[in-house]
Protein backbone atom coordinates (compact mmCIF):
# COMPACT_ATOMS: atom_id res chain seq x y z
CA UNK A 1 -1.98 40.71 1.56
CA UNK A 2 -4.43 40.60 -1.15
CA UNK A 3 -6.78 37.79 -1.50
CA UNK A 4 -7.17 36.12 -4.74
CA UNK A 5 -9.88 33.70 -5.34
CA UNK A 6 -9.61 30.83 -7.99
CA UNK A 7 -11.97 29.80 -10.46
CA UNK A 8 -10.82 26.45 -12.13
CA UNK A 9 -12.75 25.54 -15.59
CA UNK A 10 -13.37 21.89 -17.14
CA UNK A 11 -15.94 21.20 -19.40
CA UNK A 12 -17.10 24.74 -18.36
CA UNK A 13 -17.79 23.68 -15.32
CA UNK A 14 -15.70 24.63 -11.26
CA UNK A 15 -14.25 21.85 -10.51
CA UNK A 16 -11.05 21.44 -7.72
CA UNK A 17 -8.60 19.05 -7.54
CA UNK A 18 -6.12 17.21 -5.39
CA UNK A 19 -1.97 18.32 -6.02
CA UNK A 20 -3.20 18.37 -9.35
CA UNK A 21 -4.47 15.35 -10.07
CA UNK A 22 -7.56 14.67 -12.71
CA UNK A 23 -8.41 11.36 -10.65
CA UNK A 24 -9.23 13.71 -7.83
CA UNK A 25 -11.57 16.13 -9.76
CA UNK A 26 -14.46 17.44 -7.69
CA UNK A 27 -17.35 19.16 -9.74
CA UNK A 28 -18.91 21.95 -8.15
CA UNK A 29 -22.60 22.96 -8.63
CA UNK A 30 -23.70 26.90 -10.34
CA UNK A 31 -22.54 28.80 -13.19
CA UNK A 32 -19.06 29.66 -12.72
CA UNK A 33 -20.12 33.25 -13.98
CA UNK A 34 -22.26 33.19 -10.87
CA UNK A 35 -19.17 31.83 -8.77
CA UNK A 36 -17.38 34.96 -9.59
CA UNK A 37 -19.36 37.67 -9.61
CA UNK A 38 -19.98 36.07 -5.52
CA UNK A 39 -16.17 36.41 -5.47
CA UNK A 40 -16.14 40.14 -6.73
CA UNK A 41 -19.51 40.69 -4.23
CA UNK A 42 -17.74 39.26 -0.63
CA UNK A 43 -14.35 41.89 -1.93
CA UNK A 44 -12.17 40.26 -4.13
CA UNK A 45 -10.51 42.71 -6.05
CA UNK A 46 -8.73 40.19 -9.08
CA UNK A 47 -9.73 36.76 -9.75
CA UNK A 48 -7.51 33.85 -10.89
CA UNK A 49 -8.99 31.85 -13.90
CA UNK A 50 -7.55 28.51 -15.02
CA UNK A 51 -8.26 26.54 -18.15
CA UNK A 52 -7.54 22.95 -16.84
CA UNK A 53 -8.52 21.92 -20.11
CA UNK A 54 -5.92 24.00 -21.82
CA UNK A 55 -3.20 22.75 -19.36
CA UNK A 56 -3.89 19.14 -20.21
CA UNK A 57 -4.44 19.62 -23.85
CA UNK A 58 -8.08 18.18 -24.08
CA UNK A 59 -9.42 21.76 -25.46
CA UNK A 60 -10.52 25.14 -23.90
CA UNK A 61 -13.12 27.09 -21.83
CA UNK A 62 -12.35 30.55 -23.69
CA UNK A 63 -16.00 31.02 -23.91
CA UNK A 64 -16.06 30.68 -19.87
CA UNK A 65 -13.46 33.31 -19.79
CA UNK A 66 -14.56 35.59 -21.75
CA UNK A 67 -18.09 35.53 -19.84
CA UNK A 68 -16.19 36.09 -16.55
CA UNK A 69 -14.30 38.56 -17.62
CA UNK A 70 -17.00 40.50 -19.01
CA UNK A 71 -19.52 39.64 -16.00
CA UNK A 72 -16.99 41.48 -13.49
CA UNK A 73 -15.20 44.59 -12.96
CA UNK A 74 -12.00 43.51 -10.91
CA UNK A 75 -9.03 42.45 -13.48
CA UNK A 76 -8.97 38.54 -14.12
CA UNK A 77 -5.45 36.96 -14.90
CA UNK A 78 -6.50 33.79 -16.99
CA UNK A 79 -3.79 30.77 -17.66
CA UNK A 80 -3.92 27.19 -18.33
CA UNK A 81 -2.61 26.00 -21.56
CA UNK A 82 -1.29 29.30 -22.88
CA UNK A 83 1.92 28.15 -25.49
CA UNK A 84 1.43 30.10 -28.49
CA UNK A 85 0.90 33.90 -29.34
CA UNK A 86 -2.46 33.24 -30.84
CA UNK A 87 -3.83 31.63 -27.65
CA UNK A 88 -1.97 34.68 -25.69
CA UNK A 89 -3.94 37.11 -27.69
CA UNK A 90 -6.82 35.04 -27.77
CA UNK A 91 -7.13 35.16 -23.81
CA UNK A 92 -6.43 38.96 -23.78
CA UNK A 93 -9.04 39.75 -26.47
CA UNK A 94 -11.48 37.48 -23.96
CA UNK A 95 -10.58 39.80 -21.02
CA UNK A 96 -8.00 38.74 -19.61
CA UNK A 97 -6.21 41.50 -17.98
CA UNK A 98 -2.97 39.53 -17.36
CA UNK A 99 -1.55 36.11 -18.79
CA UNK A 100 -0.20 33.02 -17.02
CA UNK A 101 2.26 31.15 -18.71
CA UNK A 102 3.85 27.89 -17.46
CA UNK A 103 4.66 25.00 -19.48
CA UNK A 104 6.02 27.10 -21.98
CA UNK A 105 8.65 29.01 -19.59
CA UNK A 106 10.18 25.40 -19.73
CA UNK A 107 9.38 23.90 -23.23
CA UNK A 108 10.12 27.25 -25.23
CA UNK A 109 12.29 29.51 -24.16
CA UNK A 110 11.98 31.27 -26.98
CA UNK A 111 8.45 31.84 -27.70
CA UNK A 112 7.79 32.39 -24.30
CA UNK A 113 10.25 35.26 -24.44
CA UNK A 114 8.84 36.69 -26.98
CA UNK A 115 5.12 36.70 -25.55
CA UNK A 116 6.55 38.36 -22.53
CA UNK A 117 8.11 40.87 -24.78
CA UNK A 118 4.78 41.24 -26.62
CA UNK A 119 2.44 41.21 -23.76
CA UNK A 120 4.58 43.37 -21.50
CA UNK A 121 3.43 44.34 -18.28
CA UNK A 122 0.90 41.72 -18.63
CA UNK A 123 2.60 38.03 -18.37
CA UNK A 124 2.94 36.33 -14.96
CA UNK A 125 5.01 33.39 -14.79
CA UNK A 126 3.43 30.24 -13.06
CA UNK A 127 6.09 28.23 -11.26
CA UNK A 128 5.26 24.91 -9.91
CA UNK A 129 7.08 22.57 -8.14
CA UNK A 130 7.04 19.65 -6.52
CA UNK A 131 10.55 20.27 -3.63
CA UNK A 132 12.67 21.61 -6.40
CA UNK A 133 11.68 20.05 -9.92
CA UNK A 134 9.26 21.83 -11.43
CA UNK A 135 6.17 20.46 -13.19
CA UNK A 136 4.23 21.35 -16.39
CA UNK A 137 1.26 20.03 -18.65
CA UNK A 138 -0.82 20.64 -15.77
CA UNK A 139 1.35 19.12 -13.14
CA UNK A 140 1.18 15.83 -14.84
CA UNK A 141 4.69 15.92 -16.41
CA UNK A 142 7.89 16.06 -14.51
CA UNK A 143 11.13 17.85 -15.24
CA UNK A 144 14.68 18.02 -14.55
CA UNK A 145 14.70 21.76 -14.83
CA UNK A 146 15.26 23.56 -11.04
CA UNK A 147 12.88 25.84 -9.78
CA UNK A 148 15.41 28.74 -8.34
CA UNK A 149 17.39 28.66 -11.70
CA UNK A 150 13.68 28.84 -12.95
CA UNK A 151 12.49 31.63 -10.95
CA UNK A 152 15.68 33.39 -11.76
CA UNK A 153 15.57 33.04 -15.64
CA UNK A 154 11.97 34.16 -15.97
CA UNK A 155 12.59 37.73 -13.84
CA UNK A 156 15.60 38.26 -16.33
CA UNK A 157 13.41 37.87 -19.01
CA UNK A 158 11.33 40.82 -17.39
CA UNK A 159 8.26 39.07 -15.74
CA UNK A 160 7.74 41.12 -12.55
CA UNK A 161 5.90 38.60 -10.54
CA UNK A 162 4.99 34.81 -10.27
CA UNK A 163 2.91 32.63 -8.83
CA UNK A 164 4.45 29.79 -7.32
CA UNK A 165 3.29 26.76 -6.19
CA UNK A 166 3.67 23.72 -3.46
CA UNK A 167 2.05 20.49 -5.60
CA UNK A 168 2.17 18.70 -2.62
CA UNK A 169 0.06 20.97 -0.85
CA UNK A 170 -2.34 21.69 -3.54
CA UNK A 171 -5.90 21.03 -2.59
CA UNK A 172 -4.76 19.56 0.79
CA UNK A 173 -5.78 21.89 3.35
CA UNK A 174 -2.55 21.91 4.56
CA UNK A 175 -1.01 25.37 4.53
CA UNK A 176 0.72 27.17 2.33
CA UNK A 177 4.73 25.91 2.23
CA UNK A 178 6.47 28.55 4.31
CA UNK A 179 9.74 27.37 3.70
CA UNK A 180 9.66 26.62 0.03
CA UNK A 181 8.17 30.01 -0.32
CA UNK A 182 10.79 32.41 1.76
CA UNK A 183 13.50 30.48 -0.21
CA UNK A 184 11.68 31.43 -3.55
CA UNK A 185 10.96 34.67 -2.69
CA UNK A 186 15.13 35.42 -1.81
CA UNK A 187 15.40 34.21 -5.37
CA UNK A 188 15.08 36.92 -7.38
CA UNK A 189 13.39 40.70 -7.22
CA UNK A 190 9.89 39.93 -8.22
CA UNK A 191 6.90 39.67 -6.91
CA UNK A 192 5.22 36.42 -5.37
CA UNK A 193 1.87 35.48 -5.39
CA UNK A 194 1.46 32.27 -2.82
CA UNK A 195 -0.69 29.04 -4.15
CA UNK A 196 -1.48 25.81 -3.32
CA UNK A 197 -2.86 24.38 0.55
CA UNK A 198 -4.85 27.61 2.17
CA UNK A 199 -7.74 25.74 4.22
CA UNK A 200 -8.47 28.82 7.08
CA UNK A 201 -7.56 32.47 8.18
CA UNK A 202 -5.24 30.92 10.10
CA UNK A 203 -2.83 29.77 7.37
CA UNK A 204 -3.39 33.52 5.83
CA UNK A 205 -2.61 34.87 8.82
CA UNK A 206 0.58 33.06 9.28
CA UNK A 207 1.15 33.48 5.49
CA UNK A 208 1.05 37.17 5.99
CA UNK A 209 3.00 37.45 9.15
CA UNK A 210 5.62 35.31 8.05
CA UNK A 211 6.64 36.45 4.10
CA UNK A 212 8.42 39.37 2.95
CA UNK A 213 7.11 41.93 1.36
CA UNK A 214 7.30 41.01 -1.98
CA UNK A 215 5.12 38.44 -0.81
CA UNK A 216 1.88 39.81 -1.36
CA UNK A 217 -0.83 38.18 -2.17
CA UNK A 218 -2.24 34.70 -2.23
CA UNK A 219 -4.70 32.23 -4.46
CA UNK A 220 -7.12 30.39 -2.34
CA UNK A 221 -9.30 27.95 -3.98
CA UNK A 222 -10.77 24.36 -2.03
CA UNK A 223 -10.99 26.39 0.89
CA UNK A 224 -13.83 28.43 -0.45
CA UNK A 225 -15.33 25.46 -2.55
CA UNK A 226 -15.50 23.30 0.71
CA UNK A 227 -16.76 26.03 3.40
CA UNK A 228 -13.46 26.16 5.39
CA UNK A 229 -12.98 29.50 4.60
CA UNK A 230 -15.10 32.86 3.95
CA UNK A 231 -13.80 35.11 1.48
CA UNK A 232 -15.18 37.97 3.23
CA UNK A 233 -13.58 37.43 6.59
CA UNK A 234 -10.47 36.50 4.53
CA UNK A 235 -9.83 39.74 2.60
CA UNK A 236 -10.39 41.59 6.22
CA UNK A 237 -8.32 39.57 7.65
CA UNK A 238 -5.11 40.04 5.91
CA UNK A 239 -5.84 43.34 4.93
């Protein structure tokens, strides 16, 4: 089970957040570039980079990215407001070794077929939910669309894995949603990366012992912000 830290960007800044909501925004103090080059140093081998400001359409943190990307040498998948082919190629020419889209899997069909078919090999498809209706805009929006018929439309389109994610449990310290995720794994054949509620080894532990294989890996985030978890005992952990 690899571990995959999270570094979310506002105003440049870390900052973490509760199910996703911008009333619950915690700042966190240092240079993010200095967050996750600590990540890379306690063993993370990828990091998981999200423009918040990109997913709620208030501007970007490219510059952020780009800085990261360059500051490390473990691949950094970058999302978060990604719905055209110029922002796409924008993030890769950053450093972005992969591409997360969401909103777009839902709002265009189209273009976000033909990023996938552009960027191939290098798209992930970000699937949150909230119990079965899936959310975009940064979790702000709901929608009517399903998120098996989701998960299934976005492997035929030839994305190979996805991230999925509880809102509920987002930021709660809660767990990760067992459940939710065995019945989105049985979806489709692709793999799953597990987000949203990791607060101690224990929930990896269980996370690990209890997922398929395709299950394999997982984004923690608060847990590391707020102490409740090392990183380094984490990736030996589960390894």
């Amino acid at each position: 089970m690899l571990v995959v830290p999270a570094i979310d960007l506002r105003a440049g800044k870390c900052v973490r957040m509760k199910q996703g909501d911008p009333t619950t925004e915690m700042s966190y103090d240092g240079d993010p570039v200095e967050r996750a080059k600590s990540f890379v140093a306690a063993g993370a081998q990828r990091l998981h980079v999200i423009d918040l400001d990109g997913a709620f359409g208030s501007g970007e943190n490219l510059t952020a990215v780009a800085q990261i990307c360059e500051a490390v040498d473990v691949p950094v998948q970058v999302g978060g407001g990604i719905r055209t082919s110029k922002h796409a190629t924008d993030a890769c020419a950053a450093g972005a070794s992969e591409i997360i889209l969401g909103t777009l899997l839902v709002e265009d069909e189209r273009l976000a077929r033909n990023i996938i078919g552009q960027f191939s090999g290098k798209v992930i498809a970000a699937i949150d939910a909230r119990g079965r209706e899936v959310a975009i805009h940064g979790w702000q929006d709901r929608t009517p669309v399903d998120r098996d018929a989701l998960v299934r439309r976005v492997a035929q389109w030839g994305v190979s894995r996805i991230i999925f994610t509880e809102i509920r449990r987002d930021g709660m310290g809660e767990g990760y949603d067992i459940d939710a995720l065995r019945e989105v794994a049985d979806v489709a054949q692709v793999k799953v990366t597990a987000s949203g509620g990791a607060r101690n080894i224990d929930d990896l532990l269980l996370l690990k012992s209890s997922m398929p294989p395709t299950v394999d890996s997982c984004i923690v985030g608060s847990a590391l912000y707020n102490g409740t978890l090392d990183l380094k005992e984490a990736i030996a952990a589960v390894a």
